[in-house]
PDB file of N, CA and C in Angstrom:
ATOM      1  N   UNK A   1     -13.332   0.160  23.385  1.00  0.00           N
ATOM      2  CA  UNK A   1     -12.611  -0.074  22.147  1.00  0.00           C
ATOM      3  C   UNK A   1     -11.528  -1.135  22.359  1.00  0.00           C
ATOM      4  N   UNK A   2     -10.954  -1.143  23.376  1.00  0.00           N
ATOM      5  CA  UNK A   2      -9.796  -1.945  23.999  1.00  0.00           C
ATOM      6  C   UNK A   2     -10.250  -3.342  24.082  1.00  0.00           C
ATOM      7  N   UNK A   3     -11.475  -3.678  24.657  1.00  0.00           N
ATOM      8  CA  UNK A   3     -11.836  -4.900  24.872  1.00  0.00           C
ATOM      9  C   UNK A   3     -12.094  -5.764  23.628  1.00  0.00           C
ATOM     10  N   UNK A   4     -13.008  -4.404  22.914  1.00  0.00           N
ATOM     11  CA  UNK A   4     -13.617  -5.296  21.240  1.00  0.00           C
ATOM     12  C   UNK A   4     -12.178  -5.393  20.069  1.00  0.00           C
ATOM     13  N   UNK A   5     -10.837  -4.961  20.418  1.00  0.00           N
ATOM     14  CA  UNK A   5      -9.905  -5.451  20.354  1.00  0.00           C
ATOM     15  C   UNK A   5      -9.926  -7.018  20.287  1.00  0.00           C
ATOM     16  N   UNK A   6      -9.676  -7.554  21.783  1.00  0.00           N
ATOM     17  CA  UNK A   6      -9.127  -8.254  22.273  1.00  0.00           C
ATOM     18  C   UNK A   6     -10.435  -9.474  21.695  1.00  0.00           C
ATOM     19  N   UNK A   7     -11.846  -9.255  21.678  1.00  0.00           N
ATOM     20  CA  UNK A   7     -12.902 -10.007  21.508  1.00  0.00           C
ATOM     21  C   UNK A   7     -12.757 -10.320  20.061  1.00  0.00           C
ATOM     22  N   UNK A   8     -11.572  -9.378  18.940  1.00  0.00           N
ATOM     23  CA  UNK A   8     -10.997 -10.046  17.512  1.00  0.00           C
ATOM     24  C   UNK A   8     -10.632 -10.862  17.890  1.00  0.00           C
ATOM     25  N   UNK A   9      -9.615 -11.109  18.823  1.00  0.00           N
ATOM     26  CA  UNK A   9      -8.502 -12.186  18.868  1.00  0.00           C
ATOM     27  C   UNK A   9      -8.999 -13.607  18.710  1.00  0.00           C
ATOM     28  N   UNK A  10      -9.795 -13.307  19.938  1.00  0.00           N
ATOM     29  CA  UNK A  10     -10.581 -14.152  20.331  1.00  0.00           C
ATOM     30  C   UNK A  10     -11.437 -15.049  19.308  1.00  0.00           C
ATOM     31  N   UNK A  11     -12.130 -13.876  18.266  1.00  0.00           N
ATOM     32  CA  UNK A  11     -13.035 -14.742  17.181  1.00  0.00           C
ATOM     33  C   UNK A  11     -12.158 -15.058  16.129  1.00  0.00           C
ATOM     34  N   UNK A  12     -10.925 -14.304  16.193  1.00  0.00           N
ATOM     35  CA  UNK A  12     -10.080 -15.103  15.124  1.00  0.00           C
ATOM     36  C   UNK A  12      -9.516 -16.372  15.669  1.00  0.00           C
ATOM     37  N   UNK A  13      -9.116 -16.984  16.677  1.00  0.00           N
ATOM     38  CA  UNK A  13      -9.162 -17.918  17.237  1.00  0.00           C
ATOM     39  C   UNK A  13      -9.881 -18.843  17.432  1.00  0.00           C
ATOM     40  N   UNK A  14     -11.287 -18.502  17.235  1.00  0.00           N
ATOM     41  CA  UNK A  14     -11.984 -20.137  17.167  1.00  0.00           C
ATOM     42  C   UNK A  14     -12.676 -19.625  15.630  1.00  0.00           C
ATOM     43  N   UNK A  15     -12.677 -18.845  14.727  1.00  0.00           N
ATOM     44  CA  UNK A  15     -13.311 -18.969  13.697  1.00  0.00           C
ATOM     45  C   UNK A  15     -12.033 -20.049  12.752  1.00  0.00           C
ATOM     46  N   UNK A  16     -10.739 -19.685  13.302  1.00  0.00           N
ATOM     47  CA  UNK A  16      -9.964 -20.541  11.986  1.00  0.00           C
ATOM     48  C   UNK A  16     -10.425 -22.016  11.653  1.00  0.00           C
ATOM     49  N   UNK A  17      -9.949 -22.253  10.446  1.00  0.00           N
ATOM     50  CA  UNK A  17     -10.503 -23.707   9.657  1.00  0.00           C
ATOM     51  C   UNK A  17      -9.970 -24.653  10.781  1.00  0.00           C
ATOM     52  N   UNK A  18      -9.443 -24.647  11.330  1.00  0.00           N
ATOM     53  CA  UNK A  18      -8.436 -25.936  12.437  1.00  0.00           C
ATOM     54  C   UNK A  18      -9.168 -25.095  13.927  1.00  0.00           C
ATOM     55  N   UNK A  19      -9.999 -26.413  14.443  1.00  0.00           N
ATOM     56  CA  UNK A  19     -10.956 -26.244  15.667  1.00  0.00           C
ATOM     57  C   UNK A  19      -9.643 -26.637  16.803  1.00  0.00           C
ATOM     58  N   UNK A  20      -9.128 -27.425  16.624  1.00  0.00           N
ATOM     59  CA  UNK A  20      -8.348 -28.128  17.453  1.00  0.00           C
ATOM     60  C   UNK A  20      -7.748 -26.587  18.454  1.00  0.00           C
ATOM     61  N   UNK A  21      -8.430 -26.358  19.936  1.00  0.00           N
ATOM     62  CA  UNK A  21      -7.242 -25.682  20.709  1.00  0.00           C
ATOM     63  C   UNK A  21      -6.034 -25.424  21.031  1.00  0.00           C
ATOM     64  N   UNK A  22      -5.796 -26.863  21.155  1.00  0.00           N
ATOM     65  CA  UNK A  22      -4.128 -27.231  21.294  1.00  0.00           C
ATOM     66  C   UNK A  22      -3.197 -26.689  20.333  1.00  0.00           C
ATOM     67  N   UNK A  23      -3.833 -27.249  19.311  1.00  0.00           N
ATOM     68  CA  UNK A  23      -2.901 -26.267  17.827  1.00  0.00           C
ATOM     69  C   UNK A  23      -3.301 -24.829  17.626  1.00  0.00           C
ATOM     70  N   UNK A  24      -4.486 -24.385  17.941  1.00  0.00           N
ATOM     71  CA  UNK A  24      -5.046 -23.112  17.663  1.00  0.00           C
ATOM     72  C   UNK A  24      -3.413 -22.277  18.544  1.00  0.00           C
ATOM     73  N   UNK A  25      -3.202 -23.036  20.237  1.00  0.00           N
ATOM     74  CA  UNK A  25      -2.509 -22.445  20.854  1.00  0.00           C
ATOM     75  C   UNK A  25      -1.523 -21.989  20.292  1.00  0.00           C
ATOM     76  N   UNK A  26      -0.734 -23.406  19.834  1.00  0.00           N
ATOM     77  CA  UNK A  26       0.820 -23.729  19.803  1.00  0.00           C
ATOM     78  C   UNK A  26       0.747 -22.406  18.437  1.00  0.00           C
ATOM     79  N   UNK A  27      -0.241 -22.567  17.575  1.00  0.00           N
ATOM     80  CA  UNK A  27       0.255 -21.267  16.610  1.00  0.00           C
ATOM     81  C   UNK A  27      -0.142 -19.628  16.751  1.00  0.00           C
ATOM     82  N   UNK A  28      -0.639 -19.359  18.120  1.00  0.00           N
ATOM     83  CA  UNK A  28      -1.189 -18.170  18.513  1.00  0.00           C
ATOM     84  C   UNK A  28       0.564 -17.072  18.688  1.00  0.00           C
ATOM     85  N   UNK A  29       1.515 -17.760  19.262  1.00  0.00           N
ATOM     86  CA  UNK A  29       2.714 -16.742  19.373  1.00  0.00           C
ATOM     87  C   UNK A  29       2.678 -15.922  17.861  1.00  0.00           C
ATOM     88  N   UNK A  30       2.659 -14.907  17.318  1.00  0.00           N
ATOM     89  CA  UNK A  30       3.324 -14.233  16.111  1.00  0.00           C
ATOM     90  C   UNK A  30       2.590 -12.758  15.852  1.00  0.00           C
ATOM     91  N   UNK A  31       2.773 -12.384  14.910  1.00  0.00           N
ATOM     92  CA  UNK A  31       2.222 -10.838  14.392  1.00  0.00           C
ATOM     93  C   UNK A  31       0.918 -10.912  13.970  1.00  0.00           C
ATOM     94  N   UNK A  32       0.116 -10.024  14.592  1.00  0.00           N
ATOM     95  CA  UNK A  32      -1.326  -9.714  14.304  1.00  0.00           C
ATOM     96  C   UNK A  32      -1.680  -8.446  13.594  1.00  0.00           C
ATOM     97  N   UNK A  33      -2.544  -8.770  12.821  1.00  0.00           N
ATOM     98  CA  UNK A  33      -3.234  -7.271  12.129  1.00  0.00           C
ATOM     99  C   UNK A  33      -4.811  -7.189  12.834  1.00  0.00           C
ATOM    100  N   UNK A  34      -5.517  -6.211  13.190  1.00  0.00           N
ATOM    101  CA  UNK A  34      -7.101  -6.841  13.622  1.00  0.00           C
ATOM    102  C   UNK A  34      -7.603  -5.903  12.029  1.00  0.00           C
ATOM    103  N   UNK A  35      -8.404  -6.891  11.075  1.00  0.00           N
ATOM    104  CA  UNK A  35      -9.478  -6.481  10.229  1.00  0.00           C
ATOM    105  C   UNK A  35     -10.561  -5.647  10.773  1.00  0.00           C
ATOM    106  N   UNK A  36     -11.505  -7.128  11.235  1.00  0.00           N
ATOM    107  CA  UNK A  36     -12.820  -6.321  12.033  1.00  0.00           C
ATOM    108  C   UNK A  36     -12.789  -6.994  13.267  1.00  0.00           C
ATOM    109  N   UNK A  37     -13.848  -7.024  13.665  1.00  0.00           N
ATOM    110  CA  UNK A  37     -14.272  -7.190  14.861  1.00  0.00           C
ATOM    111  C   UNK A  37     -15.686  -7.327  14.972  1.00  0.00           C
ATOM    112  N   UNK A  38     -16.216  -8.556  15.426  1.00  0.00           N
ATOM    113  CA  UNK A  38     -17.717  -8.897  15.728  1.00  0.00           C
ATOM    114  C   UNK A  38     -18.211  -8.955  16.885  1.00  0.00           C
ATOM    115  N   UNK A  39     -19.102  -8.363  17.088  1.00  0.00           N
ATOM    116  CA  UNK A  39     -19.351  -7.842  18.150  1.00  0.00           C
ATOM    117  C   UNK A  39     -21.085  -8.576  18.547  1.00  0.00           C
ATOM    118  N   UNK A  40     -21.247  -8.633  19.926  1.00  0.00           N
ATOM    119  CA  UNK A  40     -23.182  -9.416  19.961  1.00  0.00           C
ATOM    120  C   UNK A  40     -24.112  -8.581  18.596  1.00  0.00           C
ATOM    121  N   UNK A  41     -25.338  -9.384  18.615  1.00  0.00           N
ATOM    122  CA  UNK A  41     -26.046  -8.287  17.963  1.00  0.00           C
ATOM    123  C   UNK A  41     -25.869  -8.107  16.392  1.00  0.00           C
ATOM    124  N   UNK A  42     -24.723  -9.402  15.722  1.00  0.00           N
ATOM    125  CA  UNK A  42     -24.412  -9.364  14.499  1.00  0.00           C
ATOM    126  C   UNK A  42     -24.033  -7.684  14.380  1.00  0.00           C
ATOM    127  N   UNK A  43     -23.240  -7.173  14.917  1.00  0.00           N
ATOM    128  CA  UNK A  43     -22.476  -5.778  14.456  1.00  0.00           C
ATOM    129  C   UNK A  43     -20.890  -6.341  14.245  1.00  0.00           C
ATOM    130  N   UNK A  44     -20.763  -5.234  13.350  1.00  0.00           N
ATOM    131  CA  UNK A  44     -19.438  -5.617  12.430  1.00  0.00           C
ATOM    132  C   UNK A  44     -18.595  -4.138  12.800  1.00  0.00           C
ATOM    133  N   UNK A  45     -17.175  -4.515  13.132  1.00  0.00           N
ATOM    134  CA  UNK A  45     -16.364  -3.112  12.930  1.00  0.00           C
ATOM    135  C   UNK A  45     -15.369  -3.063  12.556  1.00  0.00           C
ATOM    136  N   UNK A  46     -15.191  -2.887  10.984  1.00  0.00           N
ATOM    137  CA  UNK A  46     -14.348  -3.154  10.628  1.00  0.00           C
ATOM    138  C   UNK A  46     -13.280  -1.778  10.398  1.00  0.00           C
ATOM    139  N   UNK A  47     -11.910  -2.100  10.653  1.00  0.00           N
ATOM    140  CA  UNK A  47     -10.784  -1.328  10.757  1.00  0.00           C
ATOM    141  C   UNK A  47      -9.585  -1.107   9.247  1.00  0.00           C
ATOM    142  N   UNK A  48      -9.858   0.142   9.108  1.00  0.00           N
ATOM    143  CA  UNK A  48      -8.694   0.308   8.029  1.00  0.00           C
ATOM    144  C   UNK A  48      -7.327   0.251   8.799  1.00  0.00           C
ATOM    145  N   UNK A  49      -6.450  -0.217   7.260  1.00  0.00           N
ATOM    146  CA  UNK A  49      -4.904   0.069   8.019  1.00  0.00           C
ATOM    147  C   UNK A  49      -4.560   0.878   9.051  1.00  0.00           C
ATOM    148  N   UNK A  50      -4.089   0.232   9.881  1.00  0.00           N
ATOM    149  CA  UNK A  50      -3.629   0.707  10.998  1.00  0.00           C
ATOM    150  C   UNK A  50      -1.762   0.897  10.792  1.00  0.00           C
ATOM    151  N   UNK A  51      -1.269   1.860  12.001  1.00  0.00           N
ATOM    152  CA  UNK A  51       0.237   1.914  11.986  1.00  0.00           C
ATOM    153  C   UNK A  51       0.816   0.946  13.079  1.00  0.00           C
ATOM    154  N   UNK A  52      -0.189   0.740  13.435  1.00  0.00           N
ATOM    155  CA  UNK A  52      -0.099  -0.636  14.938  1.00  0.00           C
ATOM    156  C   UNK A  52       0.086  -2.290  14.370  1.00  0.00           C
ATOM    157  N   UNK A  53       0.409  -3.121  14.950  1.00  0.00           N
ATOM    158  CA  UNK A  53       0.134  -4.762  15.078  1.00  0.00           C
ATOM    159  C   UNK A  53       0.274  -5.195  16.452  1.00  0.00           C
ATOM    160  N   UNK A  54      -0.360  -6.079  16.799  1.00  0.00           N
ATOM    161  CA  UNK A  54       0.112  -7.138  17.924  1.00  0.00           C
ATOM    162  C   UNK A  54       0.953  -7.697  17.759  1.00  0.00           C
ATOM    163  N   UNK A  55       1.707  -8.013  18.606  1.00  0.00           N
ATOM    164  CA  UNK A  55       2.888  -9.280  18.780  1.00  0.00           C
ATOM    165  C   UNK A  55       2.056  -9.907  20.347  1.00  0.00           C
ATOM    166  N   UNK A  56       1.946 -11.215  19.833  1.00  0.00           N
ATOM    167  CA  UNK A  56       1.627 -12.005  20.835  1.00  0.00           C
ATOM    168  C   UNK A  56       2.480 -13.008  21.303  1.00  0.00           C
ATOM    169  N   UNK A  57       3.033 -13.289  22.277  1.00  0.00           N
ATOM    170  CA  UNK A  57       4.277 -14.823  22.514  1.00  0.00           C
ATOM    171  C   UNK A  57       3.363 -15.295  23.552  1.00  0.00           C
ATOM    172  N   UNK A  58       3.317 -16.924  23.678  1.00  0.00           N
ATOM    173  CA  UNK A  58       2.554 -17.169  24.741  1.00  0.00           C
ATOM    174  C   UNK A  58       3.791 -18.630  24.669  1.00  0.00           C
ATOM    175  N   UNK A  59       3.945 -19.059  26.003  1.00  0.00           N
ATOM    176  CA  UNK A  59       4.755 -20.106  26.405  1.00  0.00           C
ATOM    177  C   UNK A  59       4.352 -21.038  27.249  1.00  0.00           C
ATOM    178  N   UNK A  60       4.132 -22.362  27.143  1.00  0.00           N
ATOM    179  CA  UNK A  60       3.652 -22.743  29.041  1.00  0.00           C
ATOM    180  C   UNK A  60       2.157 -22.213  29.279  1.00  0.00           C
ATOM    181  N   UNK A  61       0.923 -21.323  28.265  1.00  0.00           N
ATOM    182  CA  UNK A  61       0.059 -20.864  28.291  1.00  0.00           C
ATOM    183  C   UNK A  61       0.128 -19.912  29.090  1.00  0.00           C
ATOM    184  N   UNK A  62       1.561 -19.058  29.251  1.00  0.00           N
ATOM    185  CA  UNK A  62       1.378 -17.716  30.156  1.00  0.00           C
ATOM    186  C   UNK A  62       2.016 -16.880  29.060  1.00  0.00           C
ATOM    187  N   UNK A  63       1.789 -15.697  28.678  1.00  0.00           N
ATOM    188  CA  UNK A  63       2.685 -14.305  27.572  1.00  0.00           C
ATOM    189  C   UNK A  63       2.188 -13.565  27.871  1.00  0.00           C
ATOM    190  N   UNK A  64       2.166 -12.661  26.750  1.00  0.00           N
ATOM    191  CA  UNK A  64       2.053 -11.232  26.583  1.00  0.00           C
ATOM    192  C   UNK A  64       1.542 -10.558  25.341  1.00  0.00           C
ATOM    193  N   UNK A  65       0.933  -9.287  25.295  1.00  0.00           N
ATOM    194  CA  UNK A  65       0.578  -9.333  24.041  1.00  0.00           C
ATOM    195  C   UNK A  65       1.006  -7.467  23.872  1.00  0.00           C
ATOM    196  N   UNK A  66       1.829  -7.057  22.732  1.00  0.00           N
ATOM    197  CA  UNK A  66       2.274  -5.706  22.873  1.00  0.00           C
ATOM    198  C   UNK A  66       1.806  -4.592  21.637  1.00  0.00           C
ATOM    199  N   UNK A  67       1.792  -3.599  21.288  1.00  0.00           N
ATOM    200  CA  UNK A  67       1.756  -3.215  20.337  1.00  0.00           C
ATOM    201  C   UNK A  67       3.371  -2.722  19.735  1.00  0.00           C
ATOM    202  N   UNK A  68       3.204  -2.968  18.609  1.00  0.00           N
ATOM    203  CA  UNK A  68       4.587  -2.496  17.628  1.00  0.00           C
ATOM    204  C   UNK A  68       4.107  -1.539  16.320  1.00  0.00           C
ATOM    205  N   UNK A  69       5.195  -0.582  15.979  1.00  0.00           N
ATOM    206  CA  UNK A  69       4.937   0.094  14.940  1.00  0.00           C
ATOM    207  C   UNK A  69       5.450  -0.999  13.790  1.00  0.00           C
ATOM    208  N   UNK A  70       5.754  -1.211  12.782  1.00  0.00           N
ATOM    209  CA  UNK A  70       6.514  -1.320  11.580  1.00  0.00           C
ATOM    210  C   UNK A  70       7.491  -0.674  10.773  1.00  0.00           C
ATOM    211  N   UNK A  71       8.649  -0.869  10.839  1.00  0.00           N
ATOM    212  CA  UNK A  71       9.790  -0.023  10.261  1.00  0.00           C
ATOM    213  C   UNK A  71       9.626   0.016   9.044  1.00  0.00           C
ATOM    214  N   UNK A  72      10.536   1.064   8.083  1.00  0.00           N
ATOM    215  CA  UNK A  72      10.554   0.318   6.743  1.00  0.00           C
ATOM    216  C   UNK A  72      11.226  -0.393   6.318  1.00  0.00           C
ATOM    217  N   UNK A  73      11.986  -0.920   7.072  1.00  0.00           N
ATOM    218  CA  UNK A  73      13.587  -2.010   6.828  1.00  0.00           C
ATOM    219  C   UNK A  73      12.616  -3.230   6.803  1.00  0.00           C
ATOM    220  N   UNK A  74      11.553  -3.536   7.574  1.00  0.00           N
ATOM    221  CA  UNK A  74      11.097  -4.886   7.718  1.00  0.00           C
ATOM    222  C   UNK A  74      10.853  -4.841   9.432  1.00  0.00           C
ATOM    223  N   UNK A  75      11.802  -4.055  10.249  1.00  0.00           N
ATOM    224  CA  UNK A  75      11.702  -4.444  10.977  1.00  0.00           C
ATOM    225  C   UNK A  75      10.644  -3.717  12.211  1.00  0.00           C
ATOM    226  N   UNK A  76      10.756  -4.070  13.575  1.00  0.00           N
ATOM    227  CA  UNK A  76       9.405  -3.651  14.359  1.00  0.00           C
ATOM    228  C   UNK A  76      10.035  -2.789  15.225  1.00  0.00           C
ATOM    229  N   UNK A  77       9.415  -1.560  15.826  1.00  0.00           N
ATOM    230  CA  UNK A  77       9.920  -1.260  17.112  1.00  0.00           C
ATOM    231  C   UNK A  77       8.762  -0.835  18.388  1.00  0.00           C
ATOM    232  N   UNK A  78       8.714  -1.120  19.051  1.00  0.00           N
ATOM    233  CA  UNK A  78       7.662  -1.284  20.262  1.00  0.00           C
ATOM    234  C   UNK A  78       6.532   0.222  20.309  1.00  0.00           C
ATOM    235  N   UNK A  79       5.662   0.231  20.316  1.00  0.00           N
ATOM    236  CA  UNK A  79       4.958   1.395  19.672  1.00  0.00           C
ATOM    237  C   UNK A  79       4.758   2.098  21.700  1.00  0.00           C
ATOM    238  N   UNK A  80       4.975   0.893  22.827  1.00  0.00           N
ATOM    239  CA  UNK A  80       5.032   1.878  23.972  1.00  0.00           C
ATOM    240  C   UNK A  80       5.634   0.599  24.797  1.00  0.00           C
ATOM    241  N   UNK A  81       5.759   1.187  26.002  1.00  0.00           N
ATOM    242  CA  UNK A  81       6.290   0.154  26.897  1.00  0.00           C
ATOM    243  C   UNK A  81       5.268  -0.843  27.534  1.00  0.00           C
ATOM    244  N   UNK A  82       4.061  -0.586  27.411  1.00  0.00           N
ATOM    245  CA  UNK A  82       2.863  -1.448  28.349  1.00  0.00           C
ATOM    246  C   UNK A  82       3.358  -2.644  27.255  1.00  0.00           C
ATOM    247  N   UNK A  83       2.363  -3.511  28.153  1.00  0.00           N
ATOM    248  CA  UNK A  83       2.042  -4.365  27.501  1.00  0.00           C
ATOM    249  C   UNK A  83       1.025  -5.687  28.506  1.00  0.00           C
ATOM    250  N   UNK A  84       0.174  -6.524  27.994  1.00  0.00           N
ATOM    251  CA  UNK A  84      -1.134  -7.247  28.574  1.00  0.00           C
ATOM    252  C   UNK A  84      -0.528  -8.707  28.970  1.00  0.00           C
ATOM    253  N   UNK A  85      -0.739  -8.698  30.047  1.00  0.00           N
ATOM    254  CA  UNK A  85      -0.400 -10.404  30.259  1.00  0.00           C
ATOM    255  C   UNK A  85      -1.459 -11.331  30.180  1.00  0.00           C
ATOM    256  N   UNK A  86      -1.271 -12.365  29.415  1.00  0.00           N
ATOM    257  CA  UNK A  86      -2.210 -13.399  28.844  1.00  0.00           C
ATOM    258  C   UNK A  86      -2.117 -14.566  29.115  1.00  0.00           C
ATOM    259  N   UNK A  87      -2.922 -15.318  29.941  1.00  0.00           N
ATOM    260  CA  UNK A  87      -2.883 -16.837  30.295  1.00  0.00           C
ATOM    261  C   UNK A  87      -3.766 -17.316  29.598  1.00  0.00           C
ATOM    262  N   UNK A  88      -3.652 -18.248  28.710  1.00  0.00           N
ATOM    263  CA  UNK A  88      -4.576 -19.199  27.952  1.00  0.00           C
ATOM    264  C   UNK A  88      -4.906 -20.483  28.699  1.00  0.00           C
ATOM    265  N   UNK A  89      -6.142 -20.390  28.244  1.00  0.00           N
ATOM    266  CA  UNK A  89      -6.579 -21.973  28.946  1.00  0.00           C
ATOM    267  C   UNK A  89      -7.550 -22.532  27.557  1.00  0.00           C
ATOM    268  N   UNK A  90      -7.398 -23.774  28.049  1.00  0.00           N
ATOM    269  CA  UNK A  90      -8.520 -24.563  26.799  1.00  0.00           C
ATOM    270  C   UNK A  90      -9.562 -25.318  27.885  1.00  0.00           C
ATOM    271  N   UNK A  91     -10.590 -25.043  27.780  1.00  0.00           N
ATOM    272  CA  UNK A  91     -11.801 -24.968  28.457  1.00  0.00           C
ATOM    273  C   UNK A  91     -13.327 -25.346  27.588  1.00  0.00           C
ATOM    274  N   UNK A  92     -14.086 -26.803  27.946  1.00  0.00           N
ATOM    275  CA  UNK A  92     -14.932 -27.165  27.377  1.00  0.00           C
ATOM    276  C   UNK A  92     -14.337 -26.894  26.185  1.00  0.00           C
ATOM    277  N   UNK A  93     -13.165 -27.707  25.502  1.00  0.00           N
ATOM    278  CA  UNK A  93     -12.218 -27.614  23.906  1.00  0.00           C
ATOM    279  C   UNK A  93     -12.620 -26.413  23.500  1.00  0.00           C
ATOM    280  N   UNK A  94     -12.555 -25.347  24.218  1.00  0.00           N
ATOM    281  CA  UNK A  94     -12.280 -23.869  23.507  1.00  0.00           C
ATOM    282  C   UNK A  94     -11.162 -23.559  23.466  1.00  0.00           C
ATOM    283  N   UNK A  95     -10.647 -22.372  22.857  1.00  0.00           N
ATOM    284  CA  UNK A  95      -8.563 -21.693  23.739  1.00  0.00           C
ATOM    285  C   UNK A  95      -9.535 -20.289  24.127  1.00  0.00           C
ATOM    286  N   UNK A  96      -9.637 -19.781  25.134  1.00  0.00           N
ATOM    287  CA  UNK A  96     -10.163 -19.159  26.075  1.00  0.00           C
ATOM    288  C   UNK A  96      -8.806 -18.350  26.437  1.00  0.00           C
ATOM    289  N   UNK A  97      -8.714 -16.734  25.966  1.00  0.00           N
ATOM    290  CA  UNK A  97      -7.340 -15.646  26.768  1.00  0.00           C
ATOM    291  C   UNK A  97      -8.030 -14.946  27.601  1.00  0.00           C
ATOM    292  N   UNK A  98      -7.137 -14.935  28.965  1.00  0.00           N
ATOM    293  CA  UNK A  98      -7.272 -13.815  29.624  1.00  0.00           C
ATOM    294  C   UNK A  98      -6.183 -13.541  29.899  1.00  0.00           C
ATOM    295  N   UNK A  99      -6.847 -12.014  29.706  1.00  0.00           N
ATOM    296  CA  UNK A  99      -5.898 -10.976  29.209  1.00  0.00           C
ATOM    297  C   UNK A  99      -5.754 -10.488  31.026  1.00  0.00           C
ATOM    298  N   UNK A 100      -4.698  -9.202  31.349  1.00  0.00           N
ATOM    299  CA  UNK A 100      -4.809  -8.506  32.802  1.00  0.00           C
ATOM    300  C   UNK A 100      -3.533  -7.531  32.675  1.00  0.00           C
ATOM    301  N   UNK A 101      -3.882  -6.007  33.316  1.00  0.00           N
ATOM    302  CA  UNK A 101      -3.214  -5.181  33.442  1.00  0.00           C
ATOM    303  C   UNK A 101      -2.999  -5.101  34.646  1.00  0.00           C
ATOM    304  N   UNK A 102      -2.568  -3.554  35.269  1.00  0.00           N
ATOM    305  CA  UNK A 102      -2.876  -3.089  36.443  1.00  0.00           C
ATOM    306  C   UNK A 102      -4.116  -2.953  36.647  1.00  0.00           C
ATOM    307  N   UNK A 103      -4.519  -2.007  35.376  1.00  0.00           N
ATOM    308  CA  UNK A 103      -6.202  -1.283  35.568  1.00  0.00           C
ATOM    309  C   UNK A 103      -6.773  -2.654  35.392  1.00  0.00           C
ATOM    310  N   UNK A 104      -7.156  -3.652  34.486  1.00  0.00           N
ATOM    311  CA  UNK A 104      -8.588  -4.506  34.403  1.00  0.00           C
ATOM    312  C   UNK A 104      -8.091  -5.560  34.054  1.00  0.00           C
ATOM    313  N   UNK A 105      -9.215  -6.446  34.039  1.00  0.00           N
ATOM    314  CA  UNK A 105      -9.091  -8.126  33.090  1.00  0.00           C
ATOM    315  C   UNK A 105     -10.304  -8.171  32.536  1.00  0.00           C
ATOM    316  N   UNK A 106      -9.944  -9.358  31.773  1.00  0.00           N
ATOM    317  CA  UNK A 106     -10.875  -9.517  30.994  1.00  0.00           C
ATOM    318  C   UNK A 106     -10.797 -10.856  29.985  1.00  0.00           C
ATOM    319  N   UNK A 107     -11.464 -11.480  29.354  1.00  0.00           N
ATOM    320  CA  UNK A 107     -11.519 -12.653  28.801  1.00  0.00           C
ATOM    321  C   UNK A 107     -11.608 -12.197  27.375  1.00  0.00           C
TER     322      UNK A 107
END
């Protein structure tokens, strides 16, 4: 479930209207919702509201990516202490994340 997460990010990242990596990058730092998720095999999984978002910051092509709840003021507060470290690369003009914990990695 964790990975086909991360494999949204990913297709939301090269599906947007602007192919360009470089910019795909520079606007990847901010708040995420995941809809669905496409998966091989033309399978679809799509997700109702969640109480979760991503916050992603990436700098220098090294960040992080965390989960946050949503306050009702507007504002966020960290939904746990983990959180995924993410090095981006642009590769054959893709933006390509890998992600890495303690436990795993993964692209």
């Amino acid at each position: 479930m964790k990975k086909a997460l991360y494999l949204l990010v990913a297709i939301v990242l090269t599906s947007c209207t602007n192919t360009d990596p470089n910019e795909q990058l520079q606007n990847l730092t901010g708040y995420w919702t995941i809809e669905k998720v496409e998966v091989e095999n033309d399978s679809v999984i799509e997700y109702s509201l969640s109480q979760y978002i991503d916050y992603i910051e990436i700098k220098d092509s090294v960040g992080f990516r965390k989960k946050l709840q949503p306050k009702i003021d507007g504002g966020y507060i960290e939904a746990s202490n983990d959180s995924e470290k993410i090095t981006a690369k642009i590769e054959d003009d893709v933006l390509n994340l890998y992600y890495s914990t303690a436990f795993d990695e993964w692209q």
